[in-house]
C-alpha atoms as a PDB file:
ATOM      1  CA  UNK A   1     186.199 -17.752 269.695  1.00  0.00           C
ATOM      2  CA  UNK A   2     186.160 -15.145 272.749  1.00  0.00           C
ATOM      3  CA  UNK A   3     185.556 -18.501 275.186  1.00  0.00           C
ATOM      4  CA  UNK A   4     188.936 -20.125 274.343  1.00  0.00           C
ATOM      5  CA  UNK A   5     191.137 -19.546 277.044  1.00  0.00           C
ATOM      6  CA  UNK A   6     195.079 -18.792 275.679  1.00  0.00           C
ATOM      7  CA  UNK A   7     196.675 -18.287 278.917  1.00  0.00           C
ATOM      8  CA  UNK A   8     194.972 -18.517 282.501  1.00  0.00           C
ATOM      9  CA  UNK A   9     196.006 -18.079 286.132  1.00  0.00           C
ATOM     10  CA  UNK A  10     193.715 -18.487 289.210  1.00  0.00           C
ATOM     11  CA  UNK A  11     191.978 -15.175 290.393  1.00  0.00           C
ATOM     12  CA  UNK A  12     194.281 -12.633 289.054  1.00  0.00           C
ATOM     13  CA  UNK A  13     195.901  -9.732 290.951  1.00  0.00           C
ATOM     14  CA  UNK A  14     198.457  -7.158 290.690  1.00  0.00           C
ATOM     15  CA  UNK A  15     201.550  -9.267 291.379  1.00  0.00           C
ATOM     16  CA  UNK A  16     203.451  -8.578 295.042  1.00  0.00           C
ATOM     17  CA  UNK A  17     206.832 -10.500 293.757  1.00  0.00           C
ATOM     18  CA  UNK A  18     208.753  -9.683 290.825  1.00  0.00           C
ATOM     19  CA  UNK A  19     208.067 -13.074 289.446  1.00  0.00           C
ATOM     20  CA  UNK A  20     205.681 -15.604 289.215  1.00  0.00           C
ATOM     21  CA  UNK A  21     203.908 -18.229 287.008  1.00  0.00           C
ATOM     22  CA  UNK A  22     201.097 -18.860 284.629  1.00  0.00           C
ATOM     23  CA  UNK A  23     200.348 -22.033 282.573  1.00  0.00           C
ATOM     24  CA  UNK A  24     199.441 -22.052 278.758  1.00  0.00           C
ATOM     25  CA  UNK A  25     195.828 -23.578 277.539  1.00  0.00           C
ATOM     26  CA  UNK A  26     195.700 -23.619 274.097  1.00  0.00           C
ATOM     27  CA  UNK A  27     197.443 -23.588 270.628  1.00  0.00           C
ATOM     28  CA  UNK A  28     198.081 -19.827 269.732  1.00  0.00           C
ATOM     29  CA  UNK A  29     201.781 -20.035 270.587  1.00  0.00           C
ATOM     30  CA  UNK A  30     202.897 -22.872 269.155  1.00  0.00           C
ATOM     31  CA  UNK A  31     205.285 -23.898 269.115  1.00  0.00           C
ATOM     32  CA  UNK A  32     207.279 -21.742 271.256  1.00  0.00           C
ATOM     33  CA  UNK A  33     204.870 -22.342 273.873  1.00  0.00           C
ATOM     34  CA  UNK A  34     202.000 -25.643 274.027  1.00  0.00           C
ATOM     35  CA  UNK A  35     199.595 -26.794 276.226  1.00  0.00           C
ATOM     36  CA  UNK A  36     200.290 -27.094 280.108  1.00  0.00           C
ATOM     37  CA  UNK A  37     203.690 -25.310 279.428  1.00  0.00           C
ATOM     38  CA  UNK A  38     204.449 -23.213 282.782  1.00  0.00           C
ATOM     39  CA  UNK A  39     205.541 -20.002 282.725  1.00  0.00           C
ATOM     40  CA  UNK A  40     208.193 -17.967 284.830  1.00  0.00           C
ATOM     41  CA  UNK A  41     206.553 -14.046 284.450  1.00  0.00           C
ATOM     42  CA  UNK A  42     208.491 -11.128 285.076  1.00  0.00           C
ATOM     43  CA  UNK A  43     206.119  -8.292 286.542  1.00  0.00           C
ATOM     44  CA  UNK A  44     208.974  -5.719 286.668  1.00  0.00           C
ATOM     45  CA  UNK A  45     210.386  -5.786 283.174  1.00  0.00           C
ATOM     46  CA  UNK A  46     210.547  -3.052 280.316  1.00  0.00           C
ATOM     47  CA  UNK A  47     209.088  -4.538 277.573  1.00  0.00           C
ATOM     48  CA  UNK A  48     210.407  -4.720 273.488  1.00  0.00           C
ATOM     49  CA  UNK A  49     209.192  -5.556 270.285  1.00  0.00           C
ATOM     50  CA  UNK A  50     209.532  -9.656 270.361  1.00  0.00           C
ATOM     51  CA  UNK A  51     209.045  -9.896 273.409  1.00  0.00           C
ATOM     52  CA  UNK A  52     206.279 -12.793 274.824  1.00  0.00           C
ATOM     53  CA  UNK A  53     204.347 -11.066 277.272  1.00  0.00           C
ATOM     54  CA  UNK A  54     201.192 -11.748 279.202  1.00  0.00           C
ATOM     55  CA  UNK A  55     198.516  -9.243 278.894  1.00  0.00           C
ATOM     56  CA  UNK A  56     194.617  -9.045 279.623  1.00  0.00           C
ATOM     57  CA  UNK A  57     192.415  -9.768 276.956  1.00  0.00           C
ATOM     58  CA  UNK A  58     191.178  -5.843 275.473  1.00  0.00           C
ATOM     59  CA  UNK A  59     187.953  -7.497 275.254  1.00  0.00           C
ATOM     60  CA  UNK A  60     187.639  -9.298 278.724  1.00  0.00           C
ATOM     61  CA  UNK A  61     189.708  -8.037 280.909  1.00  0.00           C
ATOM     62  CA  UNK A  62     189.314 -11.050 283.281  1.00  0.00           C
ATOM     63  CA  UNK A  63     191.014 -13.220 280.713  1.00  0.00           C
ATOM     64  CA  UNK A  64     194.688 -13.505 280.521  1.00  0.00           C
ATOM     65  CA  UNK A  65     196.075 -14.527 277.533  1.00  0.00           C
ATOM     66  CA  UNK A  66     200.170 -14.481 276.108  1.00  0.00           C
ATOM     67  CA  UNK A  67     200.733 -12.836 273.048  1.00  0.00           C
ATOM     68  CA  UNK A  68     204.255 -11.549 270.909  1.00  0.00           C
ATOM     69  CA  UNK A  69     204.900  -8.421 271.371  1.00  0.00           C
ATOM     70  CA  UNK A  70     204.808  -7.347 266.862  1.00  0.00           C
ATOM     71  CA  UNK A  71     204.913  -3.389 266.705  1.00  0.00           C
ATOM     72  CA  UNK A  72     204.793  -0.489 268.653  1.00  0.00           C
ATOM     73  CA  UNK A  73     201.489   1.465 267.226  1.00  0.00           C
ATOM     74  CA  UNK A  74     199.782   4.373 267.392  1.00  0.00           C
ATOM     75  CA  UNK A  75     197.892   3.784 271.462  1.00  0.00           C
ATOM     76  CA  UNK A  76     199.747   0.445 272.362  1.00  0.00           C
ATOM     77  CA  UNK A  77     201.236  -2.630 271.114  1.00  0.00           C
ATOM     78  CA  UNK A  78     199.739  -4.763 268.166  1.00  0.00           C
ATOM     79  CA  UNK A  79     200.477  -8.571 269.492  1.00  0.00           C
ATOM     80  CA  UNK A  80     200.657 -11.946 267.591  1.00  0.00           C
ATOM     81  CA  UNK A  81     200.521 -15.220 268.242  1.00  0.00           C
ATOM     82  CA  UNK A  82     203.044 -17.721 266.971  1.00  0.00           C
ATOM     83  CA  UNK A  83     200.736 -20.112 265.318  1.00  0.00           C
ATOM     84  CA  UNK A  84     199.331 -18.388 262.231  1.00  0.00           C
ATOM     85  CA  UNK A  85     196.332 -20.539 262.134  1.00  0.00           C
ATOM     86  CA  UNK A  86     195.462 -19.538 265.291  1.00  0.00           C
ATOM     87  CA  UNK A  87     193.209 -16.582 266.075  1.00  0.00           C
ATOM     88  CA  UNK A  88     192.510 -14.462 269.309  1.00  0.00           C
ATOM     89  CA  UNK A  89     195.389 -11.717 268.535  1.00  0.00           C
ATOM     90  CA  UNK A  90     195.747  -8.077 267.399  1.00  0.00           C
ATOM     91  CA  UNK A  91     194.118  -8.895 264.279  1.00  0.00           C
ATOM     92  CA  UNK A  92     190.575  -9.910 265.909  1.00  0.00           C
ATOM     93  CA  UNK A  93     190.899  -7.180 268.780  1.00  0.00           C
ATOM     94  CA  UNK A  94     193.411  -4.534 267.504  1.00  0.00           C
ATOM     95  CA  UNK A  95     196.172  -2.432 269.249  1.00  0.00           C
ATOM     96  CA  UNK A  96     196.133  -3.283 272.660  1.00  0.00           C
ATOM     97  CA  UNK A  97     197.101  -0.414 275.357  1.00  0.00           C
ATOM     98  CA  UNK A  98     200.041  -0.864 277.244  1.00  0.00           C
ATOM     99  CA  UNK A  99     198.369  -0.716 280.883  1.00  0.00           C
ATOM    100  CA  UNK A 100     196.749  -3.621 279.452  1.00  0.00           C
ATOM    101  CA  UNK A 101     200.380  -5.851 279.873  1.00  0.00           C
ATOM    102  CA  UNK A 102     201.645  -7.449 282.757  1.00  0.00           C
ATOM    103  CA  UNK A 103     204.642  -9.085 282.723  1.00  0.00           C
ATOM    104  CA  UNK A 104     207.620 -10.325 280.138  1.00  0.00           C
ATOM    105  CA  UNK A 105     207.719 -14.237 280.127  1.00  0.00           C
ATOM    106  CA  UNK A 106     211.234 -15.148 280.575  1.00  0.00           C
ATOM    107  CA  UNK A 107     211.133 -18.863 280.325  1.00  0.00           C
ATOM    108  CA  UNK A 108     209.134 -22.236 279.933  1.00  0.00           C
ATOM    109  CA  UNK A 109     209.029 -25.363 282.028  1.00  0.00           C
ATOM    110  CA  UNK A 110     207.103 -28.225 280.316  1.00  0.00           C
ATOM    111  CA  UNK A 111     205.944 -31.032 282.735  1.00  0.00           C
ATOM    112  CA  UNK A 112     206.776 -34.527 282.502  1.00  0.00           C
ATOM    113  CA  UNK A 113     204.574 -36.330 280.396  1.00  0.00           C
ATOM    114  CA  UNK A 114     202.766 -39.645 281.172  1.00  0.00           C
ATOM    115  CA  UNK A 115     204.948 -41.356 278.099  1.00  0.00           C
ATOM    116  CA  UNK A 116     207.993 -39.932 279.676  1.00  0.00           C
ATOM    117  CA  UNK A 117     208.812 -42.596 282.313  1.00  0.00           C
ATOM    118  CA  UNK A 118     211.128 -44.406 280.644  1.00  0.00           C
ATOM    119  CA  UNK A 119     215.295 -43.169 281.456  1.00  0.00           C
ATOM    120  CA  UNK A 120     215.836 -42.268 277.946  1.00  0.00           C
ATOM    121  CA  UNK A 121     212.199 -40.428 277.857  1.00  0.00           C
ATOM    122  CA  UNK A 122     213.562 -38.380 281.442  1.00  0.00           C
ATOM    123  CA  UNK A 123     216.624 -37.703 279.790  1.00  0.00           C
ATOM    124  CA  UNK A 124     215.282 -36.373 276.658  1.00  0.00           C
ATOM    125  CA  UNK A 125     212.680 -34.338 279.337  1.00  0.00           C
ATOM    126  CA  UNK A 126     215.701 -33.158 281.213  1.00  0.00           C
ATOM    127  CA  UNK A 127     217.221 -32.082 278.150  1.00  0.00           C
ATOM    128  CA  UNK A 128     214.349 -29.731 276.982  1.00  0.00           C
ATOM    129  CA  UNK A 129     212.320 -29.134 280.260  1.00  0.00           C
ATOM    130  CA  UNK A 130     213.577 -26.259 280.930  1.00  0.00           C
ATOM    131  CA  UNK A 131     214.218 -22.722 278.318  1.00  0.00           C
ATOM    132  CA  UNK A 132     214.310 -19.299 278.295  1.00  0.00           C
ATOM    133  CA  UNK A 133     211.737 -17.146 276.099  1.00  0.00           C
ATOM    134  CA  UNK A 134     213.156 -15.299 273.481  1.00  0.00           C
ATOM    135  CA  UNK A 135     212.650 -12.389 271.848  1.00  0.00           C
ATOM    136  CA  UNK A 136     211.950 -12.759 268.030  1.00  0.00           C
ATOM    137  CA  UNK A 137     213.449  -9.539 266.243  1.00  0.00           C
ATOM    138  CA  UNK A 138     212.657 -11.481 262.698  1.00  0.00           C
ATOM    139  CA  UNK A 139     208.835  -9.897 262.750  1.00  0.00           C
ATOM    140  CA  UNK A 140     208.543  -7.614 260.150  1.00  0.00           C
ATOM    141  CA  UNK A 141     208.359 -10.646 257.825  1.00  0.00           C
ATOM    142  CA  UNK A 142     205.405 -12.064 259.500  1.00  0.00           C
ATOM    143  CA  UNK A 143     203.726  -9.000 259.563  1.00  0.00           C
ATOM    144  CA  UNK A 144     204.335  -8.338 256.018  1.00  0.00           C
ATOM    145  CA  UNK A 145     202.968 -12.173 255.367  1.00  0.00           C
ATOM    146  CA  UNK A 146     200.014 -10.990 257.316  1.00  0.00           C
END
């Protein structure tokens, strides 16, 4: 599935600002992140075991995708998605060097959706529009289940 695109900005280039944004295409990170999510990046951060980051495909490097920081290994990072049924991670492409990540996503806006004109659909928007990206520190259980 190298044509699926997990995470995609227009023309990509070494970031001036600390911060900027991406959106999310595709399923690999449900369901912290879903389609059409936007993304606040953070160029200038360390990065951590659980974090969500956005890297450059190993394989084509003009392809940006978002992965999990899992493990620290032997040359770079091994990454996961969130959605086990999803492919496209460390496990099709291996460990993936650490030149090869860009920034540490620190939150999430979702859009308002076309069903979500009515008040009580804007307030339940409002309520949820809006998070941080956590770090998971619980993922030496997936990788075991791996």
């Amino acid at each position: 599935m190298g044509s699926r695109r997990w995470l995609m900005t227009e023309q990509w280039q070494e970031p001036r600002a600390r911060f900027g944004f991406a959106e999310v295409t595709g399923p690999s990170m449900v369901p912290t992140l879903v389609n059409g999510d936007r993304l606040l990046v953070d160029y200038r951060a360390a990065f951590r075991a659980g974090d969500v980051v956005v890297l450059r495909h190993p394989l084509q490097q003009d392809l940006l995708i978002v992965k999990r920081l899992a493990e620290r290994r032997d040359g770079g990072w091994w990454v996961l998605g969130d959605n086990p049924g999803a492919d496209g991670d460390s496990r099709v492409f291996g460990v993936v060097p650490p030149e090869l990540l860009l920034g540490l996503v620190r939150g999430r806006f979702r859009p308002l959706g076309q069903g979500q004109r009515s008040v009580l659909g804007v307030i339940v928007w409002l309520a949820s529009a809006v998070r941080p990206v956590l770090a998971d520190r619980s993922l030496s259980r997936r990788l075991r289940a791996r």
